[in-house]
C-alpha atoms as a PDB file:
ATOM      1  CA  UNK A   1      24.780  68.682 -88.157  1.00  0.00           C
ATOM      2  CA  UNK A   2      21.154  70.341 -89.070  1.00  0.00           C
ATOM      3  CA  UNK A   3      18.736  68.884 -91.552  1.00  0.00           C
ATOM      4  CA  UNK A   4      20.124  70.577 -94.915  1.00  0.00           C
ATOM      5  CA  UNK A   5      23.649  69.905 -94.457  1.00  0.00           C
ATOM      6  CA  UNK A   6      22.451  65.736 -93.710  1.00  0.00           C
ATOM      7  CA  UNK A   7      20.986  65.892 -96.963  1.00  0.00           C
ATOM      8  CA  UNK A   8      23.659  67.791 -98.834  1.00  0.00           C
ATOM      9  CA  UNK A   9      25.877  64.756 -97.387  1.00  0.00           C
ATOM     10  CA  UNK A  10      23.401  62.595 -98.792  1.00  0.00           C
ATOM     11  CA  UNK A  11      23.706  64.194-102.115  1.00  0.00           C
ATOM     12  CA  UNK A  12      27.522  64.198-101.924  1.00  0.00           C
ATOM     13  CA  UNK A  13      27.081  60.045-101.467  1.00  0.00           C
ATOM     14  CA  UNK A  14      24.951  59.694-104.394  1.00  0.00           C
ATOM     15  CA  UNK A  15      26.234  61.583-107.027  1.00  0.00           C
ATOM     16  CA  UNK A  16      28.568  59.045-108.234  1.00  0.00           C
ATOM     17  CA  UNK A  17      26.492  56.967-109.209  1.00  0.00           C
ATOM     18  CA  UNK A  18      23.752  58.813-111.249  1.00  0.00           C
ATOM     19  CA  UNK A  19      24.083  59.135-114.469  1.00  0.00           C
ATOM     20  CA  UNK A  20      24.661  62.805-116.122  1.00  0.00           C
ATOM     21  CA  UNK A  21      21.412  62.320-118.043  1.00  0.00           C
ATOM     22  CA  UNK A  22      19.172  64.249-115.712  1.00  0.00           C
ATOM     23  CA  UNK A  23      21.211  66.526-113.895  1.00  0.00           C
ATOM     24  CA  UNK A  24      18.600  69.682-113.896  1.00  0.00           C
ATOM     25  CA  UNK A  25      15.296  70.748-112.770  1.00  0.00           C
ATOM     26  CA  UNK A  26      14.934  71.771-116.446  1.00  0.00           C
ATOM     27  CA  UNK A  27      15.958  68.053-117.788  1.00  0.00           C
ATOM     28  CA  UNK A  28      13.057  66.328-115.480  1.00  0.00           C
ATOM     29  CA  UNK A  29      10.637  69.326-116.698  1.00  0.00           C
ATOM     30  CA  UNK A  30      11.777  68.052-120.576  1.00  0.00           C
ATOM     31  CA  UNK A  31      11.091  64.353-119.780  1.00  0.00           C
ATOM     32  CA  UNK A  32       7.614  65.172-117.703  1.00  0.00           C
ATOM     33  CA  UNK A  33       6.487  66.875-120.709  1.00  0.00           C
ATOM     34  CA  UNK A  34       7.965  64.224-123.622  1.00  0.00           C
ATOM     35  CA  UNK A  35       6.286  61.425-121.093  1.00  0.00           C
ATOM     36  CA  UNK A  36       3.122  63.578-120.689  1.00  0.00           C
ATOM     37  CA  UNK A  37       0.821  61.779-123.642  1.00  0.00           C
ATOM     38  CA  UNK A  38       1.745  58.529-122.650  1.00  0.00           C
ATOM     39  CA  UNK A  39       1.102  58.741-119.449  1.00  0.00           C
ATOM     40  CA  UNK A  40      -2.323  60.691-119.839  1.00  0.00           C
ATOM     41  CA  UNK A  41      -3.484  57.838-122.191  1.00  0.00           C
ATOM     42  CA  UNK A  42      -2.542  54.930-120.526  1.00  0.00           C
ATOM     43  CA  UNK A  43      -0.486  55.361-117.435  1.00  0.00           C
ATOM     44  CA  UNK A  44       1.657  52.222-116.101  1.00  0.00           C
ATOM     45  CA  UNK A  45       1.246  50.367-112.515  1.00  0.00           C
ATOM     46  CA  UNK A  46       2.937  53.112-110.294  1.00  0.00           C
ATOM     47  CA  UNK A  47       3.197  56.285-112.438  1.00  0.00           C
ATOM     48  CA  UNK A  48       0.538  58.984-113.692  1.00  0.00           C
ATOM     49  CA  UNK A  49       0.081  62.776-114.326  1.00  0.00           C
ATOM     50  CA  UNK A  50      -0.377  64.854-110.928  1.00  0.00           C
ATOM     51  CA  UNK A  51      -2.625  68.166-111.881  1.00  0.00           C
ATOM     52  CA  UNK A  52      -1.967  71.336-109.971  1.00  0.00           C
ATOM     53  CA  UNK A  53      -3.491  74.914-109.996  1.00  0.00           C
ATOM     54  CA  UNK A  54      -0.890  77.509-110.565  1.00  0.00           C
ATOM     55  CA  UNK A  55      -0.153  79.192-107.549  1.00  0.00           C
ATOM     56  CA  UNK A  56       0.279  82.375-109.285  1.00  0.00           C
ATOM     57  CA  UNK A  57      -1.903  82.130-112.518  1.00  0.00           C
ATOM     58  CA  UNK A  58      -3.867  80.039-111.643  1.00  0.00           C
ATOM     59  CA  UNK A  59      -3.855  77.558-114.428  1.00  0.00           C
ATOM     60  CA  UNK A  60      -3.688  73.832-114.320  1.00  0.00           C
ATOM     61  CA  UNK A  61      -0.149  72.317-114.345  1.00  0.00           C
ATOM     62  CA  UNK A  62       0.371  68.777-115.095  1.00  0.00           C
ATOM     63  CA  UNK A  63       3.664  66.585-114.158  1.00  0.00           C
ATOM     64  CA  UNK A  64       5.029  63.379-114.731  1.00  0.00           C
ATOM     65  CA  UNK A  65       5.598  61.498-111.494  1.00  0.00           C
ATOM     66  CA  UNK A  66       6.006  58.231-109.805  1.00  0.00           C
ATOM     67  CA  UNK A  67       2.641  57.893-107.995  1.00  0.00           C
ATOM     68  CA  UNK A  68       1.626  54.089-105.458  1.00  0.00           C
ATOM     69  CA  UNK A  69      -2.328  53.811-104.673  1.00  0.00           C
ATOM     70  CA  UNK A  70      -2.411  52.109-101.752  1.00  0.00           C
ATOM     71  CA  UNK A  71      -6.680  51.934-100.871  1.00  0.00           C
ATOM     72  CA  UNK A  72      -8.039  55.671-100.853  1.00  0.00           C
ATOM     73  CA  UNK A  73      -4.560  57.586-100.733  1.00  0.00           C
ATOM     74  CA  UNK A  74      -2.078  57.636-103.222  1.00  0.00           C
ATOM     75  CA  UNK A  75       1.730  58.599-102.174  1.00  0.00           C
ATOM     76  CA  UNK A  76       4.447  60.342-104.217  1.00  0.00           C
ATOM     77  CA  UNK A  77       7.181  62.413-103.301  1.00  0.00           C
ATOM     78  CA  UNK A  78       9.336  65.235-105.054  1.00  0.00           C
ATOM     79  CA  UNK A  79      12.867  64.300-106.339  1.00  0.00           C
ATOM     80  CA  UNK A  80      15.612  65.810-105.188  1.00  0.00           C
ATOM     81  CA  UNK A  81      18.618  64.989-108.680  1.00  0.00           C
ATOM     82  CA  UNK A  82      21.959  64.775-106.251  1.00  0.00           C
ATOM     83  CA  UNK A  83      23.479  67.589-108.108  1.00  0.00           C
ATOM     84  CA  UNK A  84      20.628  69.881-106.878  1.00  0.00           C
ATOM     85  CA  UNK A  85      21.064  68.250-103.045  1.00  0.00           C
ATOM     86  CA  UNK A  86      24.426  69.261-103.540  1.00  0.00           C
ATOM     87  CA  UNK A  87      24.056  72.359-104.710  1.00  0.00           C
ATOM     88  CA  UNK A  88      20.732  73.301-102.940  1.00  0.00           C
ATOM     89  CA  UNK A  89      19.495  70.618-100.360  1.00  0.00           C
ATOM     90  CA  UNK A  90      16.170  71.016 -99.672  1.00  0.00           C
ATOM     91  CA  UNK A  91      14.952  72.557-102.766  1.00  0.00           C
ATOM     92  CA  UNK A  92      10.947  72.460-103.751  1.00  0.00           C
ATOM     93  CA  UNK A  93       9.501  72.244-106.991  1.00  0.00           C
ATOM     94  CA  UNK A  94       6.834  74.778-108.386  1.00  0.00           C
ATOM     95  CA  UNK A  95       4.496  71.354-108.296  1.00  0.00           C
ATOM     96  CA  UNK A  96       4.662  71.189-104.312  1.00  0.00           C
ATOM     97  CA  UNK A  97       4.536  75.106-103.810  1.00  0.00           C
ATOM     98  CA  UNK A  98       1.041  75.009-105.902  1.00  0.00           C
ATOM     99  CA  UNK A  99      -0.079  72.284-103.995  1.00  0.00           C
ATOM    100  CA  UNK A 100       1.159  73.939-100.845  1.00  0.00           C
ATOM    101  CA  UNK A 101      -1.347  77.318-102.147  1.00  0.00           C
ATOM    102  CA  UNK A 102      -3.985  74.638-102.945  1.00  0.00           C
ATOM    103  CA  UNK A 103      -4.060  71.211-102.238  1.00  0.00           C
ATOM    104  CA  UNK A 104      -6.687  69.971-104.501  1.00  0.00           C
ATOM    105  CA  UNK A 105      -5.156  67.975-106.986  1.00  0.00           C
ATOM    106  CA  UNK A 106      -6.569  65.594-109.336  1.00  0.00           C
ATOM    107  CA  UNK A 107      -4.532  62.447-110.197  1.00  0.00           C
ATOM    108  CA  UNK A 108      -4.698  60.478-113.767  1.00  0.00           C
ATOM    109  CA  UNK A 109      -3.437  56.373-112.417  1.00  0.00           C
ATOM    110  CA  UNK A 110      -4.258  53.507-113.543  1.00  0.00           C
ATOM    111  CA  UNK A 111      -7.784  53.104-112.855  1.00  0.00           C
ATOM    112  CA  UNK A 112      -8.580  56.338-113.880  1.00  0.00           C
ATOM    113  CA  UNK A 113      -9.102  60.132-112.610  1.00  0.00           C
ATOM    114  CA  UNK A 114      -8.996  60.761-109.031  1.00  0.00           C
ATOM    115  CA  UNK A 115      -9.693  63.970-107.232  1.00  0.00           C
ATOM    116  CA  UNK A 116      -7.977  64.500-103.974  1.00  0.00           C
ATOM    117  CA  UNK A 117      -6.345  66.862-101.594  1.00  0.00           C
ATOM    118  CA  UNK A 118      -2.740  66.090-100.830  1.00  0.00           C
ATOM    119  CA  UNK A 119      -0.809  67.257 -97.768  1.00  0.00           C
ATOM    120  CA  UNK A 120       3.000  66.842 -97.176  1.00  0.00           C
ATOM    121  CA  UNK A 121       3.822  63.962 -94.650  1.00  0.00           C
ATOM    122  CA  UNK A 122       5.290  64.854 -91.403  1.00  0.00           C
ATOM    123  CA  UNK A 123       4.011  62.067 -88.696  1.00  0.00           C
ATOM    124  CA  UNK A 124       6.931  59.589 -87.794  1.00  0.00           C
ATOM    125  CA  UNK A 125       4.474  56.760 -88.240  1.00  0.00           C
ATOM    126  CA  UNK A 126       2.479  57.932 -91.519  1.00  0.00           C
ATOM    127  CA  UNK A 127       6.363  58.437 -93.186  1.00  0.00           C
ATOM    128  CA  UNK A 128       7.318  55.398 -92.102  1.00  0.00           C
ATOM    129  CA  UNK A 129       4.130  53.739 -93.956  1.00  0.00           C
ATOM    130  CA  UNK A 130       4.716  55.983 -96.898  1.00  0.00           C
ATOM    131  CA  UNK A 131       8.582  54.641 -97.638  1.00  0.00           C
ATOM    132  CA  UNK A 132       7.698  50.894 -96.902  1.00  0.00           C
ATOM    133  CA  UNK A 133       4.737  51.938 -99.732  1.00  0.00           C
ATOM    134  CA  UNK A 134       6.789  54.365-102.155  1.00  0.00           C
ATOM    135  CA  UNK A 135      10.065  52.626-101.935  1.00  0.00           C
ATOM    136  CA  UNK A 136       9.244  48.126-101.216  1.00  0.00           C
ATOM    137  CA  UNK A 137       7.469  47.567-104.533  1.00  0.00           C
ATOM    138  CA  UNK A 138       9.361  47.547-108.217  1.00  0.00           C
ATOM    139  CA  UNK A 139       7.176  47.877-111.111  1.00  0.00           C
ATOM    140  CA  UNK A 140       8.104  47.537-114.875  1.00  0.00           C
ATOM    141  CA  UNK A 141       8.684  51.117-115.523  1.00  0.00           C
ATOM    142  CA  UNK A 142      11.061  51.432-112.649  1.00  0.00           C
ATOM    143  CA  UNK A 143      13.843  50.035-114.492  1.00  0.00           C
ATOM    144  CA  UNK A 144      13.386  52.538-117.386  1.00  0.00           C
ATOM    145  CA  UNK A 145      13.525  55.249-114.719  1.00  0.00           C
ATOM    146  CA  UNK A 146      16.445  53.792-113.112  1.00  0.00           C
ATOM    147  CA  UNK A 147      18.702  53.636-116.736  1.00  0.00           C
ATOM    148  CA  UNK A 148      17.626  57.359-117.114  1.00  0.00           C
ATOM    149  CA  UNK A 149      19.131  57.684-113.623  1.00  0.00           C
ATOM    150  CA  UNK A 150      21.624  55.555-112.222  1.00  0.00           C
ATOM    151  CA  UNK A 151      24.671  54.265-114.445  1.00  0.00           C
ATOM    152  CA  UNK A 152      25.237  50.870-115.128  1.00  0.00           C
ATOM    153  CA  UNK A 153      22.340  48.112-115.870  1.00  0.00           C
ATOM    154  CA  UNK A 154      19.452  48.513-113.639  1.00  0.00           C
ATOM    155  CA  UNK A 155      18.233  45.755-111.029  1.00  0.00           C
ATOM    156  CA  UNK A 156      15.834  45.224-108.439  1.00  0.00           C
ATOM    157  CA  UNK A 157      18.478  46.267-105.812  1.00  0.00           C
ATOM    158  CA  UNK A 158      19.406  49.207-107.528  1.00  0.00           C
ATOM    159  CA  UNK A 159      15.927  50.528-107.898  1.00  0.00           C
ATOM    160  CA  UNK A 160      15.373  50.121-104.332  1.00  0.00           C
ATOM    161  CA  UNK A 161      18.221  52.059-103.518  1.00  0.00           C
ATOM    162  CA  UNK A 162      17.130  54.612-105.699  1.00  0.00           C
ATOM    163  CA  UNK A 163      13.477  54.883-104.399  1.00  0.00           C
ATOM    164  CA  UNK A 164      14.954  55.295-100.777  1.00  0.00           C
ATOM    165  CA  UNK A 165      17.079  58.034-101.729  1.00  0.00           C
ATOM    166  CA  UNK A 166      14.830  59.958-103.276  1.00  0.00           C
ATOM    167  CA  UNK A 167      12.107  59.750-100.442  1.00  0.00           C
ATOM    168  CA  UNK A 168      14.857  60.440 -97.755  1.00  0.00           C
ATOM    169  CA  UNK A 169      16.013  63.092 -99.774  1.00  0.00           C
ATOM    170  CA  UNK A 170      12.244  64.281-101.153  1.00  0.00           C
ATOM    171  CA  UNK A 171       9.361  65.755-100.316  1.00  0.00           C
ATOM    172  CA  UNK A 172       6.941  62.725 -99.558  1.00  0.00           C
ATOM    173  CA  UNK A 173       3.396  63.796-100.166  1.00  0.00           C
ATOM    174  CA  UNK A 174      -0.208  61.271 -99.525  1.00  0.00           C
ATOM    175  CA  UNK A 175      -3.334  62.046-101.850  1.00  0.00           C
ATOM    176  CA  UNK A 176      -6.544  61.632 -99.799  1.00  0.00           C
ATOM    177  CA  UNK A 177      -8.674  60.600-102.465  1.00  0.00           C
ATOM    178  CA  UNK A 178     -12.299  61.086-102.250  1.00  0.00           C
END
């Protein structure tokens, strides 16, 4: 079975149990950008605003996203909604094509403004690191993002579940902050 069709499979598991709240790229584009001033003010433990440059216009692009410091990298990784996995497994955001055309980022977290240069992860061990970091720890906000996207009442279990998911399914991606 090649890569796409293990995570369309993946997809196919999952779908049951998310919720039909975010079921588009366009519905995570509409929360990112309702979540924006929040998160620019006064980001929570694990989340901030990831800036981009356009890869085309070159203009600075901001999104929501679930982002763990851990010393002088930070890790996040793209989200893959089942009902894209389904329909299109493997599927990258604009966010990772800019930083793929320019991987200086800058990163609002708690903490502050860090500048960095992100890179997607591909070493066995590095991933490996990255999930225990991405996916282990449950912070506050995590069970607001897991009402918006599993049915049912979120837990720690749940969230856990969902974290793996997503970076099996995802794009994981470490910030080398400087």
């Amino acid at each position: 079975m090649s890569d796409l069709e293990e995570l369309r499979q993946a997809a196919v598991a999952e779908e049951s149990k998310h919720g039909r709240l975010l079921t588009k790229p366009k519905h995570g584009q509409i929360l990112s950008a309702l979540m924006l001033p929040g998160l620019w003010l006064a980001p929570p433990s694990g989340y901030g605003v990831l800036t981009t440059t356009g890869r085309k216009t070159g203009k600075l692009r901001r999104k929501c996203i679930r982002i763990i410091r851990d010393g002088d990298r930070a890790y996040l990784v793209q989200l893959v909604p089942p009902s894209l996995g389904v329909e299109r497994p493997g599927a990258v955001a604009s966010w990772v094509w800019n930083l793929r055309a320019n991987p200086h980022v800058r990163l609002r977290i708690r903490g502050g403004f860090f500048d960095g240069v992100a890179r997607e992860i591909t070493d066995g061990a590095e991933l490996a690191h990255a999930r225990r970091v991405l996916c282990e720890p449950v912070k506050l906000f995590d069970y607001g993002e897991c009402a918006l996207h599993l049915r049912g009442v979120p837990s720690r279990a749940k969230i856990g579940e969902l974290h793996r998911y997503w970076f099996d399914t995802g794009h994981p991606i470490v910030v080398e902050l400087s």
